[in-house]
C-alpha atoms as a PDB file:
ATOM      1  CA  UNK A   1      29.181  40.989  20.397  1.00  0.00           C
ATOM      2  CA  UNK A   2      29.276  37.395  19.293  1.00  0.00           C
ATOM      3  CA  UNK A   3      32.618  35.218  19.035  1.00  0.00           C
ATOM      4  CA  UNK A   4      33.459  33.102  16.545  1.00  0.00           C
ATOM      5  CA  UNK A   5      32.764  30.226  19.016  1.00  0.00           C
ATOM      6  CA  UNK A   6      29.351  31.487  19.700  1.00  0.00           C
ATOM      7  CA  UNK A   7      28.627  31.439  15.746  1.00  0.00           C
ATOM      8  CA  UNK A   8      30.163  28.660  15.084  1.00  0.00           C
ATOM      9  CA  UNK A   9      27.509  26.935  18.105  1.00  0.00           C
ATOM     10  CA  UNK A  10      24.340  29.182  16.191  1.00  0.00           C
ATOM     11  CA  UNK A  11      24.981  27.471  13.118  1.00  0.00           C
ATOM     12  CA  UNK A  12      25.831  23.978  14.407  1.00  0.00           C
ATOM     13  CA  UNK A  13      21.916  24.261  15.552  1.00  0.00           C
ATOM     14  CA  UNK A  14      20.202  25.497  13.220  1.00  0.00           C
ATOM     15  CA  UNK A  15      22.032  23.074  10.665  1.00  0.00           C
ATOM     16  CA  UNK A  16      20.365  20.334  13.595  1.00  0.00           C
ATOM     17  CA  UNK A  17      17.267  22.043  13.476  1.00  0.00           C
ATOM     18  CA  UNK A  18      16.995  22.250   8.953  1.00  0.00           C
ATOM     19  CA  UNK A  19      18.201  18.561   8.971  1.00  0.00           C
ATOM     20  CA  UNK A  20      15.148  17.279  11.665  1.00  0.00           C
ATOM     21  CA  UNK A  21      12.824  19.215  10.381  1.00  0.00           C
ATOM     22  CA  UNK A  22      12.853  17.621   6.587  1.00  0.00           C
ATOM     23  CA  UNK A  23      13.187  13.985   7.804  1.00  0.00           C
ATOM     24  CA  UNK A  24       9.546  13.030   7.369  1.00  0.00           C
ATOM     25  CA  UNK A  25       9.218  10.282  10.307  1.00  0.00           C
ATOM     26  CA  UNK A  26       5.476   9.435   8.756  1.00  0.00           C
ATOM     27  CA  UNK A  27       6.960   7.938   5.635  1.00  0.00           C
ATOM     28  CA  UNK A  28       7.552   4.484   7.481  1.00  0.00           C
ATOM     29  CA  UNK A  29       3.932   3.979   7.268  1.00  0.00           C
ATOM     30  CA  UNK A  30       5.591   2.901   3.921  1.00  0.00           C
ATOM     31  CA  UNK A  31       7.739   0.442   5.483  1.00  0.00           C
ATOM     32  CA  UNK A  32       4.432  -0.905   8.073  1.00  0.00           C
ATOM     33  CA  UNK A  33       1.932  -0.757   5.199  1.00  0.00           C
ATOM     34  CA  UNK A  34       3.822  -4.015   3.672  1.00  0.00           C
ATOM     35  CA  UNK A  35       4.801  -5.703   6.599  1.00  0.00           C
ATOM     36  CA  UNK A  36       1.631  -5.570   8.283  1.00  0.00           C
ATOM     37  CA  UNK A  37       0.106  -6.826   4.944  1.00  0.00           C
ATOM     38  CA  UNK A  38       2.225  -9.767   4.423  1.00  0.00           C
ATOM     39  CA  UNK A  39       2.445 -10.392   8.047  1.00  0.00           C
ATOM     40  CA  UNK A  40      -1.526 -11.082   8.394  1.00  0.00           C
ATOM     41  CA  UNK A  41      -1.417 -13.331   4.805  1.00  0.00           C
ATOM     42  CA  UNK A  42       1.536 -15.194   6.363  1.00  0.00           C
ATOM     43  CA  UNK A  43      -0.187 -15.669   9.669  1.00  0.00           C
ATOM     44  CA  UNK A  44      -3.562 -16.158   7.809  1.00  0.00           C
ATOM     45  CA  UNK A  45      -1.838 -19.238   6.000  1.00  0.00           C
ATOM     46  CA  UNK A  46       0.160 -20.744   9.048  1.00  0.00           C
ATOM     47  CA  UNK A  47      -3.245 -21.181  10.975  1.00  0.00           C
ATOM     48  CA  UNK A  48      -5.381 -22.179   8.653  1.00  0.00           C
ATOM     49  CA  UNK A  49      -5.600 -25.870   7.535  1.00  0.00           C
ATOM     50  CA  UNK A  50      -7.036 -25.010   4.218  1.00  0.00           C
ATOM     51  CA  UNK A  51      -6.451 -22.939   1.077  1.00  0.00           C
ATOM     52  CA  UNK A  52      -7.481 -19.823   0.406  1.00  0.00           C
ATOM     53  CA  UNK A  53     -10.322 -20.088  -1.919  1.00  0.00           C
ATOM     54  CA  UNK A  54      -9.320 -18.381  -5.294  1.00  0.00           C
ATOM     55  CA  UNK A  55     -12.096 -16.570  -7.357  1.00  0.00           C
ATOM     56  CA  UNK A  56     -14.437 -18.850  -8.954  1.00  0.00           C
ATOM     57  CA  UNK A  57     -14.366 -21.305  -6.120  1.00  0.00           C
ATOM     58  CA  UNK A  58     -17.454 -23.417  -5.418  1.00  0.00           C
ATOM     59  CA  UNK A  59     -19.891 -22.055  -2.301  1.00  0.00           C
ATOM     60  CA  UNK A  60     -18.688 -24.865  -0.748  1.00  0.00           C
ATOM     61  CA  UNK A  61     -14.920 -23.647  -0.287  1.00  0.00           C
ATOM     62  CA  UNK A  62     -15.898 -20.354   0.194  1.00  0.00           C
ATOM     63  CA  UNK A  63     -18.133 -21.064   3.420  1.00  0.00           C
ATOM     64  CA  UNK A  64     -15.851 -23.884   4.500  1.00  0.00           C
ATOM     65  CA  UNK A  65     -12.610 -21.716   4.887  1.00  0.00           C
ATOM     66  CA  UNK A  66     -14.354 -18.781   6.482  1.00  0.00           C
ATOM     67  CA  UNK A  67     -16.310 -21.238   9.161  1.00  0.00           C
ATOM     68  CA  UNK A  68     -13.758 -23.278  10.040  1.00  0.00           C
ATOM     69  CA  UNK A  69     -11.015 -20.650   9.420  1.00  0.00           C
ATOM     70  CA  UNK A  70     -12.523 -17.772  10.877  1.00  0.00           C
ATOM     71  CA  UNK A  71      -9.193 -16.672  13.437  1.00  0.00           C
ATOM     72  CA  UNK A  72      -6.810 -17.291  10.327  1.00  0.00           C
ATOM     73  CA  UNK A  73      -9.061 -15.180   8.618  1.00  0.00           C
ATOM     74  CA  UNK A  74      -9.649 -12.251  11.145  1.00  0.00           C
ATOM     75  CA  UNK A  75      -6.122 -12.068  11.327  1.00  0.00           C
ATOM     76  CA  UNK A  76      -5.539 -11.143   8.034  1.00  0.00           C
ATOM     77  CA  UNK A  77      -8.154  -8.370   7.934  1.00  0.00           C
ATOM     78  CA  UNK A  78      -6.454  -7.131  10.716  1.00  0.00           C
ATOM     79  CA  UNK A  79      -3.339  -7.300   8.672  1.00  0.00           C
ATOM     80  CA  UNK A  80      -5.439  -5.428   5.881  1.00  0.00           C
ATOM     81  CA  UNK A  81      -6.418  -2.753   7.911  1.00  0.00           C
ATOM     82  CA  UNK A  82      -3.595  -1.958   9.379  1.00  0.00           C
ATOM     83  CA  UNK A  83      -1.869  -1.905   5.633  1.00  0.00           C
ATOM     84  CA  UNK A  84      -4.797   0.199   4.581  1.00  0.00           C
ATOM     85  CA  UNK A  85      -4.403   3.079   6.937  1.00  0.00           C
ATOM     86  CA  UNK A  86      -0.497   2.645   6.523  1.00  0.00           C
ATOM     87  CA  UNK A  87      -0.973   3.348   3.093  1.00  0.00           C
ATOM     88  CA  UNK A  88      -3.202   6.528   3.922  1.00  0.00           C
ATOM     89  CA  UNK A  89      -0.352   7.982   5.410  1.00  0.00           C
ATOM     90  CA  UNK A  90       1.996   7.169   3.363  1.00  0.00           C
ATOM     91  CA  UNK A  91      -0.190   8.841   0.535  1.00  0.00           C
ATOM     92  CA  UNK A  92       0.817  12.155   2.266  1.00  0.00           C
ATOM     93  CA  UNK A  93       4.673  11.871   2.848  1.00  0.00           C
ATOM     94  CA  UNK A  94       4.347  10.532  -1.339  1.00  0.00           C
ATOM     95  CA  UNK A  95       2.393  13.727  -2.167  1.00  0.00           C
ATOM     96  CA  UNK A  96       5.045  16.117   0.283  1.00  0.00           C
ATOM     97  CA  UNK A  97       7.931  14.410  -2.099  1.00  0.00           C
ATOM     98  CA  UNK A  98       5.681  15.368  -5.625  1.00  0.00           C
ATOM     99  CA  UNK A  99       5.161  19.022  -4.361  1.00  0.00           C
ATOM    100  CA  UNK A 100       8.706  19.474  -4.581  1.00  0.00           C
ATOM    101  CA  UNK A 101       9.275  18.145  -8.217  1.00  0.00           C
ATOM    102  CA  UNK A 102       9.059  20.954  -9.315  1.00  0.00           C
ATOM    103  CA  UNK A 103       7.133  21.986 -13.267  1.00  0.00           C
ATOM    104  CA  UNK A 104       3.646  19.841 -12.808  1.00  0.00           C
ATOM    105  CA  UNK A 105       3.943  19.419  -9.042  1.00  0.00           C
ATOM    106  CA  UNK A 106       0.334  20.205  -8.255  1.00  0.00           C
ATOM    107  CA  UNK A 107      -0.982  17.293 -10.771  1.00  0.00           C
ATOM    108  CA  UNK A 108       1.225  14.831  -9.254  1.00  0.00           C
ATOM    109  CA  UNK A 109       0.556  15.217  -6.000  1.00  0.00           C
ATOM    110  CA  UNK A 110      -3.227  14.820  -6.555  1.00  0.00           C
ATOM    111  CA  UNK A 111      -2.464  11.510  -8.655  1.00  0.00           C
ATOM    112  CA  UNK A 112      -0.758  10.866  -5.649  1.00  0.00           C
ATOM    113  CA  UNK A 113      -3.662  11.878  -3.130  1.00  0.00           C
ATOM    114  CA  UNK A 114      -6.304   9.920  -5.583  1.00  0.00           C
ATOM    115  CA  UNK A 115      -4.175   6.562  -5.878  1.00  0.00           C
ATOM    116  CA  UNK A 116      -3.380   6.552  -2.200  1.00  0.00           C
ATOM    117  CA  UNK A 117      -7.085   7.135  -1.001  1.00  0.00           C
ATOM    118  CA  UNK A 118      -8.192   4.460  -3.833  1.00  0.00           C
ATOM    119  CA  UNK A 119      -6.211   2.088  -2.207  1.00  0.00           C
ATOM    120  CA  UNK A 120      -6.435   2.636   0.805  1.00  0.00           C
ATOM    121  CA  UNK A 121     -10.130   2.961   0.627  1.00  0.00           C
ATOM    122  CA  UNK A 122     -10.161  -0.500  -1.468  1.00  0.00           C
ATOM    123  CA  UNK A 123      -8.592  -2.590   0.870  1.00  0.00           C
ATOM    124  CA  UNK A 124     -10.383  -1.376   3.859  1.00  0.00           C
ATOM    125  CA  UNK A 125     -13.306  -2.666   1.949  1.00  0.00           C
ATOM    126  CA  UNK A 126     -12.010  -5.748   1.155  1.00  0.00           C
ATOM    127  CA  UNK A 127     -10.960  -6.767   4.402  1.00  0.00           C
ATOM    128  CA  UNK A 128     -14.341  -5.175   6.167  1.00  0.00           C
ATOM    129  CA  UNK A 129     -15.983  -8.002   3.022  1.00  0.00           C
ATOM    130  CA  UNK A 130     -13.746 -10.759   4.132  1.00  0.00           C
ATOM    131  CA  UNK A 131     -14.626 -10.261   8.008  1.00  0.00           C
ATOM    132  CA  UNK A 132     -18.554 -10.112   6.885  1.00  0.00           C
ATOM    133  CA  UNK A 133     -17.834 -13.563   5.444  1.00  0.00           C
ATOM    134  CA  UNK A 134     -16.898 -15.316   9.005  1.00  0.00           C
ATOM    135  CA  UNK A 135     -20.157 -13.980  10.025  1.00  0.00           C
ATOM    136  CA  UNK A 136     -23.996 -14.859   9.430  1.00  0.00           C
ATOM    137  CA  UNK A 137     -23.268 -13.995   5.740  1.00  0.00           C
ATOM    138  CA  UNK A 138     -21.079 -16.226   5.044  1.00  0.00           C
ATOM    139  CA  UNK A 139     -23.323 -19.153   5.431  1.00  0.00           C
ATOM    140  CA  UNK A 140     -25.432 -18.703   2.901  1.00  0.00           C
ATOM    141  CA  UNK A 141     -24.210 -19.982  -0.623  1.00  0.00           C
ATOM    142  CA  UNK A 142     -25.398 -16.380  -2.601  1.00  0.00           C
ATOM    143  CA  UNK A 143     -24.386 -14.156   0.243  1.00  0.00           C
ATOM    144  CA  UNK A 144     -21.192 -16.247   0.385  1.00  0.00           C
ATOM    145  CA  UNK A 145     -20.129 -15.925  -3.377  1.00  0.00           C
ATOM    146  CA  UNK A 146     -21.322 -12.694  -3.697  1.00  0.00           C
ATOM    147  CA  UNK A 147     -19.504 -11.239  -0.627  1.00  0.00           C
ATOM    148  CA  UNK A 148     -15.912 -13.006  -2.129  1.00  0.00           C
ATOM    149  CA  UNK A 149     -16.811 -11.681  -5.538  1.00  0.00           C
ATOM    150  CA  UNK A 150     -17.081  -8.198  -4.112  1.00  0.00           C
ATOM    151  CA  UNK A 151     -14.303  -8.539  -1.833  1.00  0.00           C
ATOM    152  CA  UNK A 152     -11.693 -10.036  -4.455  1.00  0.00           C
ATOM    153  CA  UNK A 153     -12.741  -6.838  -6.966  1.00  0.00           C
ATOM    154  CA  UNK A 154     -11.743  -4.476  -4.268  1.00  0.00           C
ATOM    155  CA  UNK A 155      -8.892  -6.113  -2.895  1.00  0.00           C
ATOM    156  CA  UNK A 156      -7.424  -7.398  -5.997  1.00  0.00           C
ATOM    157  CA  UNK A 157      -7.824  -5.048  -9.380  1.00  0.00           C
ATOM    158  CA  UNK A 158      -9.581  -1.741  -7.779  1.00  0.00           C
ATOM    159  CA  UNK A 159      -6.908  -1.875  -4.906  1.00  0.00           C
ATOM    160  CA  UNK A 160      -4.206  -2.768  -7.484  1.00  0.00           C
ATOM    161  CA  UNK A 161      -5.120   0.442 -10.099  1.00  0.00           C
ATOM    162  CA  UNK A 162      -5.116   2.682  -7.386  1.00  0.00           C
ATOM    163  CA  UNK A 163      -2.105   1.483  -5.589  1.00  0.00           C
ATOM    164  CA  UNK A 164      -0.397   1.870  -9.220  1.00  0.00           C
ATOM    165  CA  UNK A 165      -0.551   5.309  -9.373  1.00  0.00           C
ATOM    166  CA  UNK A 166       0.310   5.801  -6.108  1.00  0.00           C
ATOM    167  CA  UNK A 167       3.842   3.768  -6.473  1.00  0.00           C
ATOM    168  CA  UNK A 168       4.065   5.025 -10.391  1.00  0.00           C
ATOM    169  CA  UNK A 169       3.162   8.887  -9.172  1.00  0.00           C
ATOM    170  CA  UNK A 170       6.124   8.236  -5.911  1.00  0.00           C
ATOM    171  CA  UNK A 171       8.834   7.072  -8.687  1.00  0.00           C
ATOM    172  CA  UNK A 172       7.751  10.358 -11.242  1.00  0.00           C
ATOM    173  CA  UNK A 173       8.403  12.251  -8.185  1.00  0.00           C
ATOM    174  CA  UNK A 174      11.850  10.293  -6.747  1.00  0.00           C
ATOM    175  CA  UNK A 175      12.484  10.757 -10.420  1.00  0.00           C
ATOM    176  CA  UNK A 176      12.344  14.314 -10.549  1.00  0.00           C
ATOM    177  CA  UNK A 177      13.573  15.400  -7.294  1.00  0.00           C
ATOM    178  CA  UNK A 178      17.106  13.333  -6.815  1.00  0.00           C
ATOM    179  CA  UNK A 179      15.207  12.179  -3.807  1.00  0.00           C
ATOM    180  CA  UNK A 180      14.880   8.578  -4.101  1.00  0.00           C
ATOM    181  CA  UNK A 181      17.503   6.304  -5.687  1.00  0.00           C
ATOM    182  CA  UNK A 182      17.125   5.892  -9.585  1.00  0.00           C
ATOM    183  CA  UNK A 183      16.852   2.122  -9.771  1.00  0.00           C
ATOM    184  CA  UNK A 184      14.178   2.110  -6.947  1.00  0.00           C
ATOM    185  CA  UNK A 185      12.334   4.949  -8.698  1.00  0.00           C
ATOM    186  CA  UNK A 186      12.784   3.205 -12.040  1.00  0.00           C
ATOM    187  CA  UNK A 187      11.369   0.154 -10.083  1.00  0.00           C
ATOM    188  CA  UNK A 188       8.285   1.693  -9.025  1.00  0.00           C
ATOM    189  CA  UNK A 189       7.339   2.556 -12.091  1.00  0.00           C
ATOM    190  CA  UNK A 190       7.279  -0.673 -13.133  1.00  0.00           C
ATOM    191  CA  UNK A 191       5.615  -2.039 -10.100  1.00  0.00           C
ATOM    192  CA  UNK A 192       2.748   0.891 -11.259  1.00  0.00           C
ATOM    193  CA  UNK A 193       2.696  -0.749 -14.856  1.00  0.00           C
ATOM    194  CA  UNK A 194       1.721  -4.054 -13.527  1.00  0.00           C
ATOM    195  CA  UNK A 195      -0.720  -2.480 -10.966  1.00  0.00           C
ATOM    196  CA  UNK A 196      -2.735  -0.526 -13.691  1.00  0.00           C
ATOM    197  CA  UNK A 197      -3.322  -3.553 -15.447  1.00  0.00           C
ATOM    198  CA  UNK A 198      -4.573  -5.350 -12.858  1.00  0.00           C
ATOM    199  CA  UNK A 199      -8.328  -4.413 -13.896  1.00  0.00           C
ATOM    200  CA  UNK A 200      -7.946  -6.545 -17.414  1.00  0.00           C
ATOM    201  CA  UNK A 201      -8.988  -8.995 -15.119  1.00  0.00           C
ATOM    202  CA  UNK A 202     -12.757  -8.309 -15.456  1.00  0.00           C
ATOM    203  CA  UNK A 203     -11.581  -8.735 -19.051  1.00  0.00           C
ATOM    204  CA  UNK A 204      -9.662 -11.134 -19.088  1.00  0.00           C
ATOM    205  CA  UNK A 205      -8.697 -14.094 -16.362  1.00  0.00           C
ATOM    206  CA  UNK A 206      -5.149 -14.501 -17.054  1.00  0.00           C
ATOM    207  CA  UNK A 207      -4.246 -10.909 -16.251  1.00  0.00           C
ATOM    208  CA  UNK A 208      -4.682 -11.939 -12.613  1.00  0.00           C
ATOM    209  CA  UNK A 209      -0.966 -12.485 -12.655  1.00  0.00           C
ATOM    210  CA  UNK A 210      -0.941  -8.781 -12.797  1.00  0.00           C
ATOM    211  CA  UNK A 211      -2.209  -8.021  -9.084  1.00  0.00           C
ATOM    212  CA  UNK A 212       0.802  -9.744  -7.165  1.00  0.00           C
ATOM    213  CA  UNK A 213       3.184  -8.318  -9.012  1.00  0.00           C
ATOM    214  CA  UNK A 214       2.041  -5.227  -8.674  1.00  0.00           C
ATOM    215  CA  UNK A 215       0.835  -5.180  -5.254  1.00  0.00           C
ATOM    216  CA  UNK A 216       3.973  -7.276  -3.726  1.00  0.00           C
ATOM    217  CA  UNK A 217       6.467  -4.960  -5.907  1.00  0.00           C
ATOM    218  CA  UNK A 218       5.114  -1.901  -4.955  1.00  0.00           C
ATOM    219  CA  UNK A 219       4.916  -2.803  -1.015  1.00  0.00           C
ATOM    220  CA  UNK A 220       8.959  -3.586  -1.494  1.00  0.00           C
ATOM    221  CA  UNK A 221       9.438   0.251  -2.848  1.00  0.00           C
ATOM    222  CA  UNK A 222       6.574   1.797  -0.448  1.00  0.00           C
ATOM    223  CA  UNK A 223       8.651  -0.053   2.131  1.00  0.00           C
ATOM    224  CA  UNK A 224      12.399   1.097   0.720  1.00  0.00           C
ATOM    225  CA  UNK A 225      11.362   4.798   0.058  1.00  0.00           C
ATOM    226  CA  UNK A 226       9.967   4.951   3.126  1.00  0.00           C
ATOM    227  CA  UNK A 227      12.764   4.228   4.927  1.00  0.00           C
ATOM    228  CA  UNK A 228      14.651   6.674   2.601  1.00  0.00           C
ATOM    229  CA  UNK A 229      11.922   9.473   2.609  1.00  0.00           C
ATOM    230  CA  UNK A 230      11.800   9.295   6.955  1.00  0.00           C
ATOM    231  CA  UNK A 231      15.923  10.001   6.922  1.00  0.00           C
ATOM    232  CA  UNK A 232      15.752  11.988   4.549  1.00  0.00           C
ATOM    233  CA  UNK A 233      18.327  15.433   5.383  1.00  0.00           C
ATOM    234  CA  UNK A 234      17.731  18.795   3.814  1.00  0.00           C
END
C-alpha cells in the first residue's frame, strides 16, 4: 500500500514529466532564424568595402560587389541559409501552437505550414542566386542583372508574403490560445500586414519600404515567441 509520501513523490514526477514534455525546445529555431539572418547582413557589411547594390543598379555595381566582395558575400548566404532552415523548423513548433486554437485549427496550421515552407523555400533561393553571382555568372552583365533581379524577387517580396502569414498565422494562434503574450501577438500581426504587402513592389517601387519592416519585425516576434513557445509549461 502506498503512503502519502510515496504519492506525494508519484505526482511530484509526473507533474516533471507533463511540464518537459510541452516545452517545445525546437521553437528557438525562432530565436536562430533572426540572428543568424542579421548576423550574416551585419558581417556581410563589416567586410565589404562597398554597398550593397539595391535593385535597379547598373551591371557595373552588380559584378563589382560580388567580384571583389565575394567572402562578404558568401557569408551572408551562409547567414541566409542558416535563417532559411531555422525558419523551416520553426514553421512546425508555429503549426503545433495553431492545432491547439481550437474552432479552425486545421486551416491555420496549414497557413502556417504554407507561409513557413514559402519562406523558407524563398530565401534558400535567394541566397543559392546570390552565391551563383560570385561565380562565372556573375561576370557577365545579362547573367549578372538577371541573377540579382531573380534573387531580390525571392528574397525580398516572395520571401516577405510568405513569411507574413507565417508571423500573422503564429499571432491568430498566440491569439487564440493564451499562449503567447497579447502585445507580441498583436505585434505579429502587424509585422504580417507589412509582409503581405511586400509584393506591391512589382507594382509599385515605393512599397519596397514594406519588406524590412516586415521581415525585421517579424524576425523580433519569431525570435520572442520562440523563446516563449521552447519554455513553455503545460
Amino acid at each position: 500500500m502506498l503512503s502519502k509520501r510515496d504519492i506525494q513523490t508519484h505526482a511530484s514526477r509526473d507533474n516533471l514529466m507533463t511540464s518537459a514534455s510541452s516545452r517545445d525546445s525546437g521553437a528557438l529555431s525562432g530565436t536562430l532564424a533572426g540572428i543568424s539572418f542579421v548576423a550574416g547582413v551585419a558581417g556581410a557589411m563589416a567586410l565589404a568595402d562597398a554597398p550593397y547594390p539595391r535593385p535597379g543598379s547598373e551591371p557595373a555595381e552588380i559584378r563589382r560587389y560580388f567580384r571583389e566582395n565575394s567572402g562578404a558575400a558568401r557569408l551572408s548566404v551562409v547567414g541566409q541559409l542558416i535563417s532559411a532552415a531555422s525558419l523551416a523548423r520553426f514553421a512546425a513548433s508555429a503549426a503545433r501552437l495553431a492545432g491547439r486554437s481550437g474552432w479552425g485549427s486545421r486551416g491555420l496550421q496549414a497557413a502556417v505550414l504554407a507561409g513557413g515552407g514559402l519562406a523558407a523555400a524563398s530565401l534558400a533561393t535567394s541566397a543559392l542566386l546570390s552565391a551563383a553571382l560570385t561565380g562565372r555568372r556573375g561576370e557577365q552583365d545579362a547573367s549578372a542583372v538577371a541573377l540579382h533581379k531573380l534573387m531580390f524577387a525571392a528574397g525580398g517580396p516572395v520571401h516577405g508574403m510568405g513569411f507574413g502569414v507565417l508571423i500573422g498565422s503564429l499571432g491568430l494562434a498566440g491569439l487564440s490560445t493564451g499562449e503567447l503574450p497579447r502585445p507580441l501577438a498583436l505585434a505579429g500581426l502587424a509585422s504580417a500586414a507589412a509582409g503581405s504587402l511586400s509584393p506591391l513592389y512589382f507594382a509599385w517601387e515605393p512599397a519596397a519600404c514594406f519588406i524590412p519592416a516586415g521581415r525585421f519585425s517579424g524576425l523580433l516576434v519569431s525570435g520572442i515567441a520562440g523563446v516563449r513557445l521552447a519554455h513553455r509549461s503545460g
